[in-house]
C-alpha atoms as a PDB file:
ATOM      1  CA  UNK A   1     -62.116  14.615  -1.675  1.00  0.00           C
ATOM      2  CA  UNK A   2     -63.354  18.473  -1.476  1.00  0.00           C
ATOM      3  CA  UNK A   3     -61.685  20.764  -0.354  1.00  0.00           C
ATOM      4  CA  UNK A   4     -62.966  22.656   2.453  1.00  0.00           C
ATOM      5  CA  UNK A   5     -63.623  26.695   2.206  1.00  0.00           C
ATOM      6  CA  UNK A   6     -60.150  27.484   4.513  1.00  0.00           C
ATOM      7  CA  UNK A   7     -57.978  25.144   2.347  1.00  0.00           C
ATOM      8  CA  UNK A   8     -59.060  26.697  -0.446  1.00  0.00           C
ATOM      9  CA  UNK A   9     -58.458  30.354   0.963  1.00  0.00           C
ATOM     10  CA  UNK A  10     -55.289  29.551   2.226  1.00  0.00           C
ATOM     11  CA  UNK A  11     -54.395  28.037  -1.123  1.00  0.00           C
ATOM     12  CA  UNK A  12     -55.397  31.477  -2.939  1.00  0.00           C
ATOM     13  CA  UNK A  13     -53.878  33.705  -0.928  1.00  0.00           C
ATOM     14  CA  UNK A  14     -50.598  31.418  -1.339  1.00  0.00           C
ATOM     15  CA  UNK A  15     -50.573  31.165  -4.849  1.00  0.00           C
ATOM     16  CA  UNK A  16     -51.246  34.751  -5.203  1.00  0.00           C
ATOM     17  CA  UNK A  17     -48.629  36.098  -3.213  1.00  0.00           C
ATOM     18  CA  UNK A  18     -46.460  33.246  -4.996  1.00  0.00           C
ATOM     19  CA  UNK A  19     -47.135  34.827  -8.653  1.00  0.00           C
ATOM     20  CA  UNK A  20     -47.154  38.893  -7.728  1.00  0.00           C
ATOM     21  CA  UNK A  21     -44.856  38.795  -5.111  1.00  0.00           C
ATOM     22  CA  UNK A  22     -47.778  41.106  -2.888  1.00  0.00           C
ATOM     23  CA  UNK A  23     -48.393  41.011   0.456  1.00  0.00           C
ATOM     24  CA  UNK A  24     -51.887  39.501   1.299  1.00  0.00           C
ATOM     25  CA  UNK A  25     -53.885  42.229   3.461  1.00  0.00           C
ATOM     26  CA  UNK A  26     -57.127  40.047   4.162  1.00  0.00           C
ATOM     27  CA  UNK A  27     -59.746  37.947   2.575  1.00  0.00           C
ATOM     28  CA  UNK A  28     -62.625  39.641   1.121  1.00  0.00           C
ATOM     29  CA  UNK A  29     -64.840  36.653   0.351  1.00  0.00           C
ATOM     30  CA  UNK A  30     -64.622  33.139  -0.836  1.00  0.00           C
ATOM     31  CA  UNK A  31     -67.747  31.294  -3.064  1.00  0.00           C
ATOM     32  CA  UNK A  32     -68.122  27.854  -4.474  1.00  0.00           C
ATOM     33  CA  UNK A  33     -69.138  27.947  -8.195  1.00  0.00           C
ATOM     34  CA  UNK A  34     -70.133  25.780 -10.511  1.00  0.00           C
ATOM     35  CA  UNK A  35     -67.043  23.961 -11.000  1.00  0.00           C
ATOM     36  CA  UNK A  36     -64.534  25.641  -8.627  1.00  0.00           C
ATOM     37  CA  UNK A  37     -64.603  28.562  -6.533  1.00  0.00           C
ATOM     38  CA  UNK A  38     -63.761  32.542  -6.456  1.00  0.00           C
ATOM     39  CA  UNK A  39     -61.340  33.923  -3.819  1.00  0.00           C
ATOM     40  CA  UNK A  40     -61.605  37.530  -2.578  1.00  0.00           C
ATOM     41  CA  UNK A  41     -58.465  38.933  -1.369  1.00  0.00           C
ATOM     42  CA  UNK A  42     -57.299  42.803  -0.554  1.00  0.00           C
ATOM     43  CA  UNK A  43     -53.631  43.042  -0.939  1.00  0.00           C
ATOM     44  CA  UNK A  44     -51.139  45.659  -0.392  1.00  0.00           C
ATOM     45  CA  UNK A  45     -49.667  47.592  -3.838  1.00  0.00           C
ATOM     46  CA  UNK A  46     -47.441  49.818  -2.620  1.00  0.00           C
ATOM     47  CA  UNK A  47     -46.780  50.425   1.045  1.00  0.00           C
ATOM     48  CA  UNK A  48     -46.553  54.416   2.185  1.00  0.00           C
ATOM     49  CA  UNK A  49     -45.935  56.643   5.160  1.00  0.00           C
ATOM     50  CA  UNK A  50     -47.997  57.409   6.618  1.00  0.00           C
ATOM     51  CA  UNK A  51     -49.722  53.754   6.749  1.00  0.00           C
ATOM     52  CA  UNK A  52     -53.370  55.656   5.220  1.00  0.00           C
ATOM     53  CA  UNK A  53     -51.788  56.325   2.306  1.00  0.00           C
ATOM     54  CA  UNK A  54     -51.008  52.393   1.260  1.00  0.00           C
ATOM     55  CA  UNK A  55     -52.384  51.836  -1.970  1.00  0.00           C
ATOM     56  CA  UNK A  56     -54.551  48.163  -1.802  1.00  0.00           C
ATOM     57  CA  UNK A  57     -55.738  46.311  -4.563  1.00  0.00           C
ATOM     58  CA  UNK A  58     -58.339  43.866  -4.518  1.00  0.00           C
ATOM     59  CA  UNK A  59     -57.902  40.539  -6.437  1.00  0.00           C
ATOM     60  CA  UNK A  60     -60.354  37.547  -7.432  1.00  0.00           C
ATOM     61  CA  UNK A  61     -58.968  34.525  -7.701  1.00  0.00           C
ATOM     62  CA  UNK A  62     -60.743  31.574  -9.194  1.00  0.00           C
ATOM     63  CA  UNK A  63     -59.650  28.325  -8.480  1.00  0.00           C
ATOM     64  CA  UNK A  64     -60.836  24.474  -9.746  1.00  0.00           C
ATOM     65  CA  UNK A  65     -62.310  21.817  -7.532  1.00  0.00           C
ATOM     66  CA  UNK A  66     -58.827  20.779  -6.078  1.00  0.00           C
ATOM     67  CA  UNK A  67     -57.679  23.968  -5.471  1.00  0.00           C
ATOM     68  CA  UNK A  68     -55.116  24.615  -8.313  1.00  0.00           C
ATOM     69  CA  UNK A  69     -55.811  28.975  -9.273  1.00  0.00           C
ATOM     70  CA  UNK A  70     -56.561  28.931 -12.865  1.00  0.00           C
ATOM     71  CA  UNK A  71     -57.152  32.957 -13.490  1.00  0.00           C
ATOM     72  CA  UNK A  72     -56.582  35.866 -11.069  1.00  0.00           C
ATOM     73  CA  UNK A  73     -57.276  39.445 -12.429  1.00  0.00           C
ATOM     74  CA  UNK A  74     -56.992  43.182 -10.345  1.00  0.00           C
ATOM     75  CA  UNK A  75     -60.682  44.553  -9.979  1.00  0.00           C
ATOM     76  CA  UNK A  76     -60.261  47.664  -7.931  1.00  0.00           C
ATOM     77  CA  UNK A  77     -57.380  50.118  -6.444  1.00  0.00           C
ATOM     78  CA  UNK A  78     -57.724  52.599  -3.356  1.00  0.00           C
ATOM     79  CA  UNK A  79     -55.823  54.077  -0.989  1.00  0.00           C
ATOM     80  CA  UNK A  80     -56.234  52.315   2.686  1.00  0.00           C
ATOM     81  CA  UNK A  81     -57.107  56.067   4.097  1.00  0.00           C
ATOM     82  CA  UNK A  82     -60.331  56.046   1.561  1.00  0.00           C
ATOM     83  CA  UNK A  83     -63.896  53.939   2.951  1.00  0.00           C
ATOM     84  CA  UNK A  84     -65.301  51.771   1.217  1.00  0.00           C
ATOM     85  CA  UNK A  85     -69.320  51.413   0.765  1.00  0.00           C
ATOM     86  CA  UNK A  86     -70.011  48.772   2.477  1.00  0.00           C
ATOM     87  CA  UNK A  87     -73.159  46.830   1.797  1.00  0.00           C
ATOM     88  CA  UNK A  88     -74.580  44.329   4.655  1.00  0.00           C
END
């Protein structure tokens, strides 16, 4: 049976956390591919005070047709104070 697009959200961001041991900020985006799909996530590096100065990572995950992560790689670092270009 597929997995619908929360399950396999909910399974990224809890593998994830499971393997670095990072707190999960939000969920950037989530994609079916051919034979799997690719999980967005922002997650929090290292936390700071004051809050803007967090440093967040963002993380794709890619994941097989049941769910089970099979890669996850760091694509981009910034502090939480610093805006992003956001494209709509």
């Amino acid at each position: 049976m597929a997995l619908a697009i929360g399950e396999v959200i909910e399974k990224a961001r809890s593998e994830l956390n499971s393997l670095t041991g990072l707190e999960i900020e939000s969920t950037l985006g989530a994609a079916r591919e051919d034979e799997g799909w690719l999980v967005s996530v922002e997650v929090i590096e290292k936390h700071s005070i004051p809050d803007g100065m967090d440093i967040l990572a963002t993380y794709e995950t890619k994941l097989d047709s049941d769910g089970n992560m099979l890669e996850f790689k760091r694509t981009k670092m910034r502090k939480r104070i610093d805006m992003e270009n956001i494209e709509e």
